[in-house]
N, C-alpha and C. Protein backbone atom coordinates (compact mmCIF):
# COMPACT_ATOMS: atom_id res chain seq x y z
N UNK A 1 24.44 -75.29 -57.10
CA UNK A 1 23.97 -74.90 -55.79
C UNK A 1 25.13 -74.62 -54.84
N UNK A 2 26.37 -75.57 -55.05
CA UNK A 2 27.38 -75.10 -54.10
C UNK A 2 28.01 -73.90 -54.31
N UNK A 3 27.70 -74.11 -55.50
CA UNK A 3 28.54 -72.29 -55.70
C UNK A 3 28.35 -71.66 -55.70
N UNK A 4 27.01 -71.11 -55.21
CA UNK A 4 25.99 -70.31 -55.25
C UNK A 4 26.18 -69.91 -53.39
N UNK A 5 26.65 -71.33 -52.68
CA UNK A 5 26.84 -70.69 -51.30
C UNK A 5 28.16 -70.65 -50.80
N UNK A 6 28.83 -70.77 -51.85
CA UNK A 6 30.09 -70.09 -51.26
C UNK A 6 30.71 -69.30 -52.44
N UNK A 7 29.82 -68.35 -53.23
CA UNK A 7 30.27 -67.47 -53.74
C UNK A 7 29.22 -66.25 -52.74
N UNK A 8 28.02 -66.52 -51.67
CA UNK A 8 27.53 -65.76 -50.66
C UNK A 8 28.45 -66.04 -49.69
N UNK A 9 29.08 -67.08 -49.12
CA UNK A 9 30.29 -66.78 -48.24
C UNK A 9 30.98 -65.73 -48.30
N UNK A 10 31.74 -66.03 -49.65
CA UNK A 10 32.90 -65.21 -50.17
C UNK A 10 32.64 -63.49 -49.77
N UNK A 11 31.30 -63.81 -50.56
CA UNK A 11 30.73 -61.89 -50.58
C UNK A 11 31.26 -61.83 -48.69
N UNK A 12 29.88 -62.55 -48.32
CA UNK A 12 30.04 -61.97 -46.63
C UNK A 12 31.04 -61.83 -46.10
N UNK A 13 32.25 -62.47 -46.54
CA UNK A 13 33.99 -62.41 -45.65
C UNK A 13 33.90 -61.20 -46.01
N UNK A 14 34.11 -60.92 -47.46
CA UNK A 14 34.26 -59.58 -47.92
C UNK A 14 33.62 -58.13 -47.11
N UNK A 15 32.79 -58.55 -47.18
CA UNK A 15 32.29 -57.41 -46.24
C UNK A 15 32.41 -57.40 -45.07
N UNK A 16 32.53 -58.22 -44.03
CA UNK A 16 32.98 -58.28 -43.13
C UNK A 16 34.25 -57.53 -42.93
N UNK A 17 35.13 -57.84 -44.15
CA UNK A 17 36.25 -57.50 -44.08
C UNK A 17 36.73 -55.76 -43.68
N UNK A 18 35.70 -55.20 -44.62
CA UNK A 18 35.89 -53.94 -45.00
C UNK A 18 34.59 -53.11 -43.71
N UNK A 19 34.51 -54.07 -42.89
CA UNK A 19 33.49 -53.46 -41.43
C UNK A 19 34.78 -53.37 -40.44
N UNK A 20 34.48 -52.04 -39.80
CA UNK A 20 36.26 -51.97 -39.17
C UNK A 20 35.39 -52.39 -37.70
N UNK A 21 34.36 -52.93 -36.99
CA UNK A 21 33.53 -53.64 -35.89
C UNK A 21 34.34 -54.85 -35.45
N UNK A 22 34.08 -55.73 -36.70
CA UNK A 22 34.99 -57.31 -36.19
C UNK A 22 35.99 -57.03 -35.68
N UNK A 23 37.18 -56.51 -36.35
CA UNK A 23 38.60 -56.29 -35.65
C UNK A 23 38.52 -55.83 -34.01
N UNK A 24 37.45 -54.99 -33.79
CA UNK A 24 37.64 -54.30 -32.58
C UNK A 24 36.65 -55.17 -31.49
N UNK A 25 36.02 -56.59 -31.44
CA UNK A 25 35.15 -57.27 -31.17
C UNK A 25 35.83 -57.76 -29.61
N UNK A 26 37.24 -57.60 -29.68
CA UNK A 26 37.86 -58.29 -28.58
C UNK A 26 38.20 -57.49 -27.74
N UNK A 27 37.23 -56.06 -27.48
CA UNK A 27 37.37 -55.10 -26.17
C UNK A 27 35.60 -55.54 -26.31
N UNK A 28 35.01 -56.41 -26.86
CA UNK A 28 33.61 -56.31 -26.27
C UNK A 28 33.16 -57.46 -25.62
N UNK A 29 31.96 -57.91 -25.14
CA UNK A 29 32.01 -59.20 -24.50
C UNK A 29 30.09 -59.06 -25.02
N UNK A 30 29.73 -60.30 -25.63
CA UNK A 30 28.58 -60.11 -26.06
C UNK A 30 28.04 -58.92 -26.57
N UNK A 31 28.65 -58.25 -27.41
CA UNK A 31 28.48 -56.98 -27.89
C UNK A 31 28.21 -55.64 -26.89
N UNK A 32 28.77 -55.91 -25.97
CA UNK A 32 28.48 -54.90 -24.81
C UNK A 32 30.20 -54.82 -24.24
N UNK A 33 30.34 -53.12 -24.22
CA UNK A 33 31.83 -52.75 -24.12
C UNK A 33 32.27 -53.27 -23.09
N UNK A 34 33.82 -53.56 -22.49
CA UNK A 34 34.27 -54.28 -21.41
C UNK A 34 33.72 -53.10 -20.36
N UNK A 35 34.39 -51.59 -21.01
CA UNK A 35 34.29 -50.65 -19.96
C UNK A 35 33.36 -49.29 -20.89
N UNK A 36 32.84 -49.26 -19.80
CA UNK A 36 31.60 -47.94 -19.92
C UNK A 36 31.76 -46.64 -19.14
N UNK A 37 32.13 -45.64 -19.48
CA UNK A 37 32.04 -44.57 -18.70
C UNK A 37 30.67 -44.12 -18.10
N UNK A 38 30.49 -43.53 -17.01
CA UNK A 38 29.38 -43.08 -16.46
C UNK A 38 28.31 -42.45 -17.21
N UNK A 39 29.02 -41.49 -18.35
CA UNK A 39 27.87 -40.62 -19.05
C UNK A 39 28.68 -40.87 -20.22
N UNK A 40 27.99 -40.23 -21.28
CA UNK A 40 28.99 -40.50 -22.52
C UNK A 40 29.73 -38.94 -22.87
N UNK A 41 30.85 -39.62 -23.55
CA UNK A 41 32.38 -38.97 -23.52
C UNK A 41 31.54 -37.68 -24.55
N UNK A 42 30.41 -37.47 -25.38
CA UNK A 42 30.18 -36.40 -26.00
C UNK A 42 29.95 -35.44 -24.80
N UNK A 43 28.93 -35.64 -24.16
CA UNK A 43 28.25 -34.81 -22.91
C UNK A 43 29.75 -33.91 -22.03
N UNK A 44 30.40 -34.85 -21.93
CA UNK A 44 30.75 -34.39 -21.02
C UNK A 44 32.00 -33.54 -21.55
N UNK A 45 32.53 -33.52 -23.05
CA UNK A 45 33.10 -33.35 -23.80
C UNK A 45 32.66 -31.93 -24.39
N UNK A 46 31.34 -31.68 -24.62
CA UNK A 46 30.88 -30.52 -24.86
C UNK A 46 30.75 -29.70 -23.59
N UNK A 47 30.25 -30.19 -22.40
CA UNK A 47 30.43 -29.55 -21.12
C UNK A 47 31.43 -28.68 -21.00
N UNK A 48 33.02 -29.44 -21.12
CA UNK A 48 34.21 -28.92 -20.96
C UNK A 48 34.36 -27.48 -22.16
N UNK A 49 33.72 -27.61 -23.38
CA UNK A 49 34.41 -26.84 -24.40
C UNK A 49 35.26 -27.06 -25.33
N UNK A 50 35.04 -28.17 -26.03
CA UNK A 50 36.26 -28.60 -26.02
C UNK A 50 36.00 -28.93 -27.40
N UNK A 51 36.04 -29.18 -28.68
CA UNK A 51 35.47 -29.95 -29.73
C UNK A 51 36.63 -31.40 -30.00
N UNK A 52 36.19 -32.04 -31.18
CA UNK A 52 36.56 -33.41 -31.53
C UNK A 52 38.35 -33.38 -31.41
N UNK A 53 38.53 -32.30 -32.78
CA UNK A 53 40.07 -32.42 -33.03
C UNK A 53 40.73 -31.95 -32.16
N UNK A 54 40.13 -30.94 -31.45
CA UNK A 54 41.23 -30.44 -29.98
C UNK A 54 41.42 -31.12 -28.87
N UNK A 55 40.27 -32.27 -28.36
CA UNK A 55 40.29 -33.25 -27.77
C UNK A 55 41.21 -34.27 -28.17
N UNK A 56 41.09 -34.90 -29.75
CA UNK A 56 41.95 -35.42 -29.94
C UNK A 56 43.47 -35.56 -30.22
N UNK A 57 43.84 -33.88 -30.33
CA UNK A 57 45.24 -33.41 -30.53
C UNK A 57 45.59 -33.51 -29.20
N UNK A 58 45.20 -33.12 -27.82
CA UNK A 58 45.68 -32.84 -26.67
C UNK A 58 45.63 -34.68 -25.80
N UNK A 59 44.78 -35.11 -26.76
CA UNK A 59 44.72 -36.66 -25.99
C UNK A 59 46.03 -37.70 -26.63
N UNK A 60 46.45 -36.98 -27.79
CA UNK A 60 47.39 -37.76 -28.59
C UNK A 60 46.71 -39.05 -29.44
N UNK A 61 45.54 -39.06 -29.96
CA UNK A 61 44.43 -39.87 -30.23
C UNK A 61 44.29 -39.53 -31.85
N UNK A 62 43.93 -40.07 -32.42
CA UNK A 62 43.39 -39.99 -34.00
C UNK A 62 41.90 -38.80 -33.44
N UNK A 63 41.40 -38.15 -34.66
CA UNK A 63 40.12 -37.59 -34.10
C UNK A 63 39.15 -38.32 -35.11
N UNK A 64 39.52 -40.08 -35.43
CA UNK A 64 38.73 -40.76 -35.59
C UNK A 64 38.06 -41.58 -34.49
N UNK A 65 39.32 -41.43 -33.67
CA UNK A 65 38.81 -42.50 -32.66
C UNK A 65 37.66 -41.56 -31.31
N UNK A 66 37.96 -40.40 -31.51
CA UNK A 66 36.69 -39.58 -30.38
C UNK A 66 35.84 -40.02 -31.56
N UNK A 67 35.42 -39.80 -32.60
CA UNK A 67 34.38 -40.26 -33.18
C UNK A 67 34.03 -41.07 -32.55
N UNK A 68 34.94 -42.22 -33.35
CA UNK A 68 33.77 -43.42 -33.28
C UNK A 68 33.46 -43.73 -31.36
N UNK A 69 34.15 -43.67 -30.80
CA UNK A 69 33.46 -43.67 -29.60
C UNK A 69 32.21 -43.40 -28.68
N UNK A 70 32.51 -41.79 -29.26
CA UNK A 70 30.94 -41.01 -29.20
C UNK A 70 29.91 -41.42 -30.08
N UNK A 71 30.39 -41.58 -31.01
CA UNK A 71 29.13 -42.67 -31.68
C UNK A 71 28.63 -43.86 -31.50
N UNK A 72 29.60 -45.35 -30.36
CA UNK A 72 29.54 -45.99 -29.77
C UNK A 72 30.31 -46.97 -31.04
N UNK A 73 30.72 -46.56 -32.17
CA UNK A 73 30.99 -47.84 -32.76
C UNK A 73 32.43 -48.70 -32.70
N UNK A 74 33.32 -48.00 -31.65
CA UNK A 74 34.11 -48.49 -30.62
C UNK A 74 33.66 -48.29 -29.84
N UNK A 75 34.19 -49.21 -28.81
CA UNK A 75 34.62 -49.91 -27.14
C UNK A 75 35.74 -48.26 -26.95
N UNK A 76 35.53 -48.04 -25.79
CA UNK A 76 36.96 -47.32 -25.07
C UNK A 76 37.79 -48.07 -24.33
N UNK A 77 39.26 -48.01 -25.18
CA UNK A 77 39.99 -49.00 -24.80
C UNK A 77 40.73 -48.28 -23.64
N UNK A 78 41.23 -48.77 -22.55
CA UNK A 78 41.76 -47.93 -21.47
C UNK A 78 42.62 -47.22 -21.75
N UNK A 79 43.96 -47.29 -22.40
CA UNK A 79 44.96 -46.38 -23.00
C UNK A 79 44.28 -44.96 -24.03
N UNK A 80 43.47 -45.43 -24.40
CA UNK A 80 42.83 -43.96 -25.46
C UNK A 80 41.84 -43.94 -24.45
N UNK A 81 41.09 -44.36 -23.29
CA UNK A 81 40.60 -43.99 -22.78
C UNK A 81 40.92 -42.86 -21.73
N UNK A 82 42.50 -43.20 -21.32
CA UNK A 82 43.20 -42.40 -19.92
C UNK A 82 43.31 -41.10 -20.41
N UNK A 83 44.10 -41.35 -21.50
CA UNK A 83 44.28 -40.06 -22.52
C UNK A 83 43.33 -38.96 -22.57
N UNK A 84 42.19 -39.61 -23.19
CA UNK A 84 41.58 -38.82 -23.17
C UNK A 84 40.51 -38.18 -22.33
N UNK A 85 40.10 -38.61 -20.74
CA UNK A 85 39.69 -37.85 -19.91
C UNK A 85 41.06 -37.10 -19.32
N UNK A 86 42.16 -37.67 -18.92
CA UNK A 86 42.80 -37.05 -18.75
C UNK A 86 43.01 -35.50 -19.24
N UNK A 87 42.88 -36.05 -21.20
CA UNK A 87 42.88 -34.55 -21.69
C UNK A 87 41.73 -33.46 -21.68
N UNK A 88 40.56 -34.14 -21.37
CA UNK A 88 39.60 -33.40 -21.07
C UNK A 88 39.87 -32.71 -19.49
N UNK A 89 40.09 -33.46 -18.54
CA UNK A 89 40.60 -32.46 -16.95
C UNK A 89 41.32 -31.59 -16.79
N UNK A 90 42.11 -31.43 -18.08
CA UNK A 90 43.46 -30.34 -18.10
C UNK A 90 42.58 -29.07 -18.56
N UNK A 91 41.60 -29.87 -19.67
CA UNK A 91 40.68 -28.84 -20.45
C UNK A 91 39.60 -27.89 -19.62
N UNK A 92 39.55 -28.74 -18.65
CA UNK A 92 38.13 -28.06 -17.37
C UNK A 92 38.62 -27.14 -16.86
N UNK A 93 38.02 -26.42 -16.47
CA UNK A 93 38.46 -25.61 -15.23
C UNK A 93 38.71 -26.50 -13.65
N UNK A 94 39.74 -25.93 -13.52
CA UNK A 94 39.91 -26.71 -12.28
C UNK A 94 39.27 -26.88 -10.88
N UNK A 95 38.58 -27.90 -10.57
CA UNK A 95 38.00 -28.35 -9.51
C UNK A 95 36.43 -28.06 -9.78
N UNK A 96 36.30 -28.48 -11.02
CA UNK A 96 35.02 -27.76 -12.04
C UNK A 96 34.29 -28.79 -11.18
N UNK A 97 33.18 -29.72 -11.81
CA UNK A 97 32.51 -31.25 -11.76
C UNK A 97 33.07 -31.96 -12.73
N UNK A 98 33.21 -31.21 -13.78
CA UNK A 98 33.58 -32.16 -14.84
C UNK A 98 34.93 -32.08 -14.87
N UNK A 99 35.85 -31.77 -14.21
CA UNK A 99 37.40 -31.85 -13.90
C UNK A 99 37.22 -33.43 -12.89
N UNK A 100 36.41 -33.44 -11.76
CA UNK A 100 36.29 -34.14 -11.13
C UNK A 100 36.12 -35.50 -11.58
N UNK A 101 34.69 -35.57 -12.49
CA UNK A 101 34.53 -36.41 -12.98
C UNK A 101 35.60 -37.14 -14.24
N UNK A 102 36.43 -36.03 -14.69
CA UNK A 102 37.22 -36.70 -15.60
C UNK A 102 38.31 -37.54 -14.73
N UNK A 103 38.52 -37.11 -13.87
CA UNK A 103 39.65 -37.66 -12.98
C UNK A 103 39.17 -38.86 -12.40
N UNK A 104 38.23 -39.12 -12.10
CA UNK A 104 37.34 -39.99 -11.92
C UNK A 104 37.65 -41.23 -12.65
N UNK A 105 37.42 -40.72 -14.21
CA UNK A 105 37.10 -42.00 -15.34
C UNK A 105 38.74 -42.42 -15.34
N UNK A 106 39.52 -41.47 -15.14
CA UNK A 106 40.87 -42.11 -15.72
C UNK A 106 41.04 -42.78 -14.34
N UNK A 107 41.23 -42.60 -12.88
CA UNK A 107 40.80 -43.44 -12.15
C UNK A 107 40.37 -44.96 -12.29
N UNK A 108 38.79 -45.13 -12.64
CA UNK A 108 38.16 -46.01 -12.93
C UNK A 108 38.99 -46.87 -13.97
N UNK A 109 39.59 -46.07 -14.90
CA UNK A 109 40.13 -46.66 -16.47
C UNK A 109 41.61 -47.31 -15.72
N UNK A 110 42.49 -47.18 -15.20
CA UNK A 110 43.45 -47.26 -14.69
C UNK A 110 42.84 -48.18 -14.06
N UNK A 111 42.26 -48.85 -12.83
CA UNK A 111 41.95 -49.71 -11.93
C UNK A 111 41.22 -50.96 -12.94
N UNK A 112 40.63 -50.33 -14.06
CA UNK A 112 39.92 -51.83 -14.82
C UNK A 112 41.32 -52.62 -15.53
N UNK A 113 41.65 -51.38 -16.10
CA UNK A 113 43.14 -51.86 -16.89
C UNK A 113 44.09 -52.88 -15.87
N UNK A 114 44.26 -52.20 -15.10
CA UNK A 114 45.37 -53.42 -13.79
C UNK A 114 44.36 -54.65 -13.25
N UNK A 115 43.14 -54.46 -13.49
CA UNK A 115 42.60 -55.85 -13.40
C UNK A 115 42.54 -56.43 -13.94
N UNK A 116 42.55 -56.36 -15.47
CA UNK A 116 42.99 -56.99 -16.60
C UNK A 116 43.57 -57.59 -16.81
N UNK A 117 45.16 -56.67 -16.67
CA UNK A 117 46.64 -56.55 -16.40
C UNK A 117 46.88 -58.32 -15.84
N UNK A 118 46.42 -58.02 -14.47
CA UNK A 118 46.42 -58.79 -13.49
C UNK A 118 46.18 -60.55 -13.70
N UNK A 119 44.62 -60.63 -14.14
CA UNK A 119 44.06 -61.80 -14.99
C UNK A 119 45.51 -62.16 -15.99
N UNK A 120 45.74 -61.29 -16.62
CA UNK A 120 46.15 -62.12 -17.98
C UNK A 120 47.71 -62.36 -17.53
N UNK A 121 48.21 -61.69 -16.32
CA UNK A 121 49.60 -62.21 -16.07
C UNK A 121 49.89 -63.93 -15.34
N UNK A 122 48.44 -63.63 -14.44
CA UNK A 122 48.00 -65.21 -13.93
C UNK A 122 48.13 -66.04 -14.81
N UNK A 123 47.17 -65.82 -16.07
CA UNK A 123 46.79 -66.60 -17.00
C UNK A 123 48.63 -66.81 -17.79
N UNK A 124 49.11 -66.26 -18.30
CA UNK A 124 50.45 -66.56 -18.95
C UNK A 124 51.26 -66.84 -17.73
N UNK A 125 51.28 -66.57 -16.74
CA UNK A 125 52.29 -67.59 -15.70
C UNK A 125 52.04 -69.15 -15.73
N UNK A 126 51.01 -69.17 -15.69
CA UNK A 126 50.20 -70.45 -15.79
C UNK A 126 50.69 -71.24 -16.89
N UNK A 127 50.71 -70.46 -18.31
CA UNK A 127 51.43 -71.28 -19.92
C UNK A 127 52.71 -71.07 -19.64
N UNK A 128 53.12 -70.39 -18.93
CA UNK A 128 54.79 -70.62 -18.88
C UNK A 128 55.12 -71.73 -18.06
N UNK A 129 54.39 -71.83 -17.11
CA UNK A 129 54.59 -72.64 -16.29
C UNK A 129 54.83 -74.64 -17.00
N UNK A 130 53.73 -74.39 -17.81
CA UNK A 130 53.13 -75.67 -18.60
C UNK A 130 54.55 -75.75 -19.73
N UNK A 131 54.53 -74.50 -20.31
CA UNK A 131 55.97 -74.65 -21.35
C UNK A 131 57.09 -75.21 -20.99
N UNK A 132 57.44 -74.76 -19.91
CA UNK A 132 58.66 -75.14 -19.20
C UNK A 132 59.10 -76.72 -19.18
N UNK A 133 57.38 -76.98 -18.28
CA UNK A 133 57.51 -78.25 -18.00
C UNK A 133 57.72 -79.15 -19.46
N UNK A 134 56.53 -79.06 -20.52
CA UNK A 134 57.22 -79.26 -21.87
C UNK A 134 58.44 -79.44 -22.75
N UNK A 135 59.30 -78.40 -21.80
CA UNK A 135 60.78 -77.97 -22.59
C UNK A 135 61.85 -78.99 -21.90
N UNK A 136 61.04 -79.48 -20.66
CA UNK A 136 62.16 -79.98 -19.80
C UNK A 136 62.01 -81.61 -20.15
N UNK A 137 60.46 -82.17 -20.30
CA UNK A 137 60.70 -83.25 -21.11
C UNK A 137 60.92 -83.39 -22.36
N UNK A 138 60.91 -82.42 -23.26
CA UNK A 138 61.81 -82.11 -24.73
C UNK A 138 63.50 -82.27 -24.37
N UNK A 139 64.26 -81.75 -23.29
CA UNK A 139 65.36 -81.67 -22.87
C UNK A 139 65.73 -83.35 -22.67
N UNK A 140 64.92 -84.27 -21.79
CA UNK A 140 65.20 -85.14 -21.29
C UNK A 140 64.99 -86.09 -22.40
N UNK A 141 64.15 -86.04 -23.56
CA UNK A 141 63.94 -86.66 -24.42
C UNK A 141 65.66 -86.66 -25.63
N UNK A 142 65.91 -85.49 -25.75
CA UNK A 142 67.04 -85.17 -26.34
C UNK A 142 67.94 -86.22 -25.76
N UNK A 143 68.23 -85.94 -24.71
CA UNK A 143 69.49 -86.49 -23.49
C UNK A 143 69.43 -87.88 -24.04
N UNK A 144 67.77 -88.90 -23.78
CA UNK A 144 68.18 -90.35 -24.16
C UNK A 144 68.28 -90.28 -25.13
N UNK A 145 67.97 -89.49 -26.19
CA UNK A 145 68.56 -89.96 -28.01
C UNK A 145 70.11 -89.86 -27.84
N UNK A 146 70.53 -88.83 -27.26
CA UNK A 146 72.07 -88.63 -26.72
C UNK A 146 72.59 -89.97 -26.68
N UNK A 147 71.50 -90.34 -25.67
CA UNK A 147 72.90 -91.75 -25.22
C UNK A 147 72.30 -93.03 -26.25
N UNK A 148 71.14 -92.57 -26.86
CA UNK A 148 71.29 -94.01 -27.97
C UNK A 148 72.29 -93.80 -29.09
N UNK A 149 72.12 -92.65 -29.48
CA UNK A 149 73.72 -92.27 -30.63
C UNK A 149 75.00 -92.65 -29.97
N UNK A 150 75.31 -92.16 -28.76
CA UNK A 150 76.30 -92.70 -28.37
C UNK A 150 76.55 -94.65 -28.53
N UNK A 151 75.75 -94.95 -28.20
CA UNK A 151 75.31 -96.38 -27.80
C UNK A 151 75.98 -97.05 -29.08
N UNK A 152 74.80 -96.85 -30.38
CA UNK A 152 75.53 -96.72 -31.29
C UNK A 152 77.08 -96.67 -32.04
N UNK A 153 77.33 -95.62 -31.55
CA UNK A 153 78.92 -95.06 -32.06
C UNK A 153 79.54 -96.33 -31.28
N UNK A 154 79.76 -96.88 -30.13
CA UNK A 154 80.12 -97.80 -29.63
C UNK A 154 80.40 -99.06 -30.60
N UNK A 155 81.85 -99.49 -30.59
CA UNK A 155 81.84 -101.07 -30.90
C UNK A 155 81.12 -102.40 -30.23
């Protein structure tokens, strides 16, 4: 019987493994993306004229990753996100709606990103802060072994 449930473990790691979802789980928060664009990146993507690989050559992007996006099975992470409205606004005609709106998202994408940014510099000032203090009673701990060796060496 035990081996029976962890030779179904085993399977499930396995497959898990070979699901490229898990890896990307930590731009989501309860399975719902951190950041959402207004409309989705196909719409507004076909609006412009633009198809997958030319979007993704001009965004500097895999033209796996406009996939899976438009398909929702990534999160848009802000860096392939900037990119690529960005590369869609160059693609618009200028002062189109959808020039607007792209400028918009990289906007939006830029301001979530530095809030992010922001959080997580707090948050690691904070462990540096704690390390330090750590390092300095590691330091002071050293110092009295110092003077018990010395102590020692003493006649």
């Amino acid at each position: 019987m035990a081996v029976k449930k962890r030779d179904r473990r085993e399977a499930a790691a396995e497959r898990l493994s070979r699901n490229p979802r898990p890896s990307r789980q930590s731009k989501t928060v309860s399975g719902k993306p951190l950041f959402s664009a207004r409309r989705p990146l196909q719409e507004l993507r076909a609006e412009v004229g633009i198809s997958q690989p030319q979007l993704a050559r001009a965004a500097g992007v895999p033209v796996a990753a406009i996939a899976n996006i438009e398909s929702k099975r990534y999160a848009l992470s802000a860096r392939h996100g900037a990119a690529i409205y960005k590369a869609l606004a160059k693609a618009a005609i200028p002062e189109s709606p959808q020039y607007r709106e792209a400028r918009q998202e990289v906007g939006r994408l830029t301001e979530f990103q530095s809030e992010i940014t922001r959080k997580a510099r707090i948050a690691y000032q904070g462990q540096l802060e704690s390390i330090e203090k750590k390092l300095k009673g590691l330091d002071a701990l050293d110092a009295e072994m110092e003077s018990y060796k010395a102590w020692l060496n003493t006649p």
